[in-house]
C-alpha atoms as a PDB file:
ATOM      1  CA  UNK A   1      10.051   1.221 -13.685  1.00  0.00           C
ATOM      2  CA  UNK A   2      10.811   2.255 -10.000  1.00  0.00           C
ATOM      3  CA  UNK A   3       9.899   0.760  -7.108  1.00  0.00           C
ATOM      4  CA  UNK A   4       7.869   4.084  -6.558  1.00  0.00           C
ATOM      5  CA  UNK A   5       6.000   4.011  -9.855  1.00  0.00           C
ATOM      6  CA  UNK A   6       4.955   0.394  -9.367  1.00  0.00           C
ATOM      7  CA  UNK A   7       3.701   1.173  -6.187  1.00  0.00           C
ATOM      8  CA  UNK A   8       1.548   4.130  -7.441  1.00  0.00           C
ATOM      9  CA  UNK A   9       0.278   2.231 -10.448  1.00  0.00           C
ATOM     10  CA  UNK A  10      -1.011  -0.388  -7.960  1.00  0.00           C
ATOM     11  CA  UNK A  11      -2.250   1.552  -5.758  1.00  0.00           C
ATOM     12  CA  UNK A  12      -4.026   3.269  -8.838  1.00  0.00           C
ATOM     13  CA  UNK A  13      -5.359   0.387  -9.881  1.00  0.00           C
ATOM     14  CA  UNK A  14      -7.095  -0.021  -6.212  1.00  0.00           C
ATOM     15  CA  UNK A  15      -8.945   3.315  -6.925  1.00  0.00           C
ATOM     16  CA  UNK A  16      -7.757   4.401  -3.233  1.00  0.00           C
ATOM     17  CA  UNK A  17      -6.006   7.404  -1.904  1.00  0.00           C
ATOM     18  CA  UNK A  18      -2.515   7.295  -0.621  1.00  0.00           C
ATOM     19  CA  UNK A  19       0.138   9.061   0.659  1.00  0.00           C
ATOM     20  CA  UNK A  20       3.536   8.417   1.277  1.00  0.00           C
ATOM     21  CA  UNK A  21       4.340   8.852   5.183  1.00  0.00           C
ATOM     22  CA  UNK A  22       7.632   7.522   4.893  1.00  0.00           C
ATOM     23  CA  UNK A  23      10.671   6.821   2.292  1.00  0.00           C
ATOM     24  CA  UNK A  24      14.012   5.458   2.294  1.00  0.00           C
ATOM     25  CA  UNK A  25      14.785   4.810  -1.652  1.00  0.00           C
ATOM     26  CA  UNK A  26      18.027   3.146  -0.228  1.00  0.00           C
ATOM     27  CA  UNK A  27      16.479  -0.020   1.470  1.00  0.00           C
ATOM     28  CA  UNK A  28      13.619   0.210  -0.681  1.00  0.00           C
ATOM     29  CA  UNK A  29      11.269   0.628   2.206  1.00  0.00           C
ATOM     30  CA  UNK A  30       7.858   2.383   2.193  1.00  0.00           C
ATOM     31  CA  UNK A  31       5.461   3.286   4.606  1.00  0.00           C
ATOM     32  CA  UNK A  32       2.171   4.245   3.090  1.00  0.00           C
ATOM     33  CA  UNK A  33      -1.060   5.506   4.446  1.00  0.00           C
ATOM     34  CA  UNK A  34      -4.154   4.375   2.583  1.00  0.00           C
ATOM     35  CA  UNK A  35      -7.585   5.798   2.436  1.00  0.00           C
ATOM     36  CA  UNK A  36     -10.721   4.261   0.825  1.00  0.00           C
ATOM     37  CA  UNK A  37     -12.882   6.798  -1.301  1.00  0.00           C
ATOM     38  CA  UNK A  38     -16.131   8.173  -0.394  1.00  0.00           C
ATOM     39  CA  UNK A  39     -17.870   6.484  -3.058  1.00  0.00           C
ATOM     40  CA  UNK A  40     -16.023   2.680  -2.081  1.00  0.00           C
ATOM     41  CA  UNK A  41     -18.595   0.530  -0.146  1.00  0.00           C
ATOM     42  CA  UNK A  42     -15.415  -2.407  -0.121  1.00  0.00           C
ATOM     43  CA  UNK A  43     -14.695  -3.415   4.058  1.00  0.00           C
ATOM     44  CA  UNK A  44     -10.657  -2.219   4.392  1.00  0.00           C
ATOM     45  CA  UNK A  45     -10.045  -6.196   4.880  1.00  0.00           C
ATOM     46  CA  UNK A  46     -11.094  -6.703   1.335  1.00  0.00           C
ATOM     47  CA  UNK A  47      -9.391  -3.851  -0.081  1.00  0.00           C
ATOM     48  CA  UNK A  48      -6.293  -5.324   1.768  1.00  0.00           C
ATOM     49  CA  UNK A  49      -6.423  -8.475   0.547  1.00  0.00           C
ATOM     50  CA  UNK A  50      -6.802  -6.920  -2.677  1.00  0.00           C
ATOM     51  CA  UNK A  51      -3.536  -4.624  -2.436  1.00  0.00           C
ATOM     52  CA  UNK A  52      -1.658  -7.150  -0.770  1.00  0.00           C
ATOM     53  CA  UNK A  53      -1.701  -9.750  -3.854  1.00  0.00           C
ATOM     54  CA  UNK A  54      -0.417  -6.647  -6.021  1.00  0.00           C
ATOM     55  CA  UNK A  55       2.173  -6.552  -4.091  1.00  0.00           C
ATOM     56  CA  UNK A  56       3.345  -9.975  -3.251  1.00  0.00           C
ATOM     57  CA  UNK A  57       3.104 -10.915  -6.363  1.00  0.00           C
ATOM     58  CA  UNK A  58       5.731  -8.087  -7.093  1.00  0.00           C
ATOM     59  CA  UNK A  59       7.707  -9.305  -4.677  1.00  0.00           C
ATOM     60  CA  UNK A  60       7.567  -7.232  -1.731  1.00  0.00           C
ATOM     61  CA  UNK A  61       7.339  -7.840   1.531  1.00  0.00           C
ATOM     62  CA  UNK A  62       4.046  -6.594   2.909  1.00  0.00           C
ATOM     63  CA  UNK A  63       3.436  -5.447   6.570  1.00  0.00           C
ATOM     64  CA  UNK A  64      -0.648  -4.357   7.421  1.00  0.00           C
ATOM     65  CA  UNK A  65      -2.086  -2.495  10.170  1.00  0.00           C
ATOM     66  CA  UNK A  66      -6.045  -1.679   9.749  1.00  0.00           C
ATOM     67  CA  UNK A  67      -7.376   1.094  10.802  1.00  0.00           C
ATOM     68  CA  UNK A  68      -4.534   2.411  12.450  1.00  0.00           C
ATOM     69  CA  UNK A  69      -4.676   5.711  14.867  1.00  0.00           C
ATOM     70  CA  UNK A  70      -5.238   8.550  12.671  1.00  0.00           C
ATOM     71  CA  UNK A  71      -6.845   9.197   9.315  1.00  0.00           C
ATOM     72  CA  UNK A  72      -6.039   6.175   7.635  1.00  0.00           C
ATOM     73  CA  UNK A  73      -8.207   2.829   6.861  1.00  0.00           C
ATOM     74  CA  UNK A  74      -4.425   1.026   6.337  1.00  0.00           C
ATOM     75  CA  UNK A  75      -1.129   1.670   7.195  1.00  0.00           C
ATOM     76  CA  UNK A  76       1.627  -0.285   4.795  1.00  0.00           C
ATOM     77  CA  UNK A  77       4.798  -1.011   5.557  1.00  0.00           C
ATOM     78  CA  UNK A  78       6.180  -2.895   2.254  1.00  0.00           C
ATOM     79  CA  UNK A  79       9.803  -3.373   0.858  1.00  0.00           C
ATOM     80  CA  UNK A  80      10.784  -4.575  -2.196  1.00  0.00           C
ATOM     81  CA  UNK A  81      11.972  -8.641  -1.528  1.00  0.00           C
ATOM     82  CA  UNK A  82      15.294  -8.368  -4.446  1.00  0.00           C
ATOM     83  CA  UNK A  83      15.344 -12.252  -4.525  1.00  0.00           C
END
């Protein structure tokens, strides 16, 4: 599995939109933009804390910024820890 399809299938698993804003496959860095759905009563803290476990316990490297300027509820900056 890629790093990309493990991030989608936990995102998935959140139940919250997400886009990509930015890539580089060669450090294995990723900036995503994430967006609760209408129907989601969760606070973005909770959904982070949530997300972040996913990820740390897939060993990236996890960078948050809540309710960042723009559209977003969360703003991710993660890379994939190879250790």
């Amino acid at each position: 599995m890629t790093e990309r399809q493990l991030i989608q299938e936990i995102l998935n698993s959140e139940a919250v939109e997400y886009s990509f804003e930015n890539v580089d496959e060669d450090s294995k860095e990723y900036t995503l933009l994430l967006t609760r759905q209408d129907q989601d009563v969760r606070e973005v803290a909770t959904i982070n804390n949530e997300i972040k476990k996913y990820f740390e316990s897939a060993n990236f490297d996890y960078q948050e910024e809540l309710n960042p300027d723009g559209d977003a509820d969360i703003r991710l900056v993660i890379k994939r820890n190879d250790q």
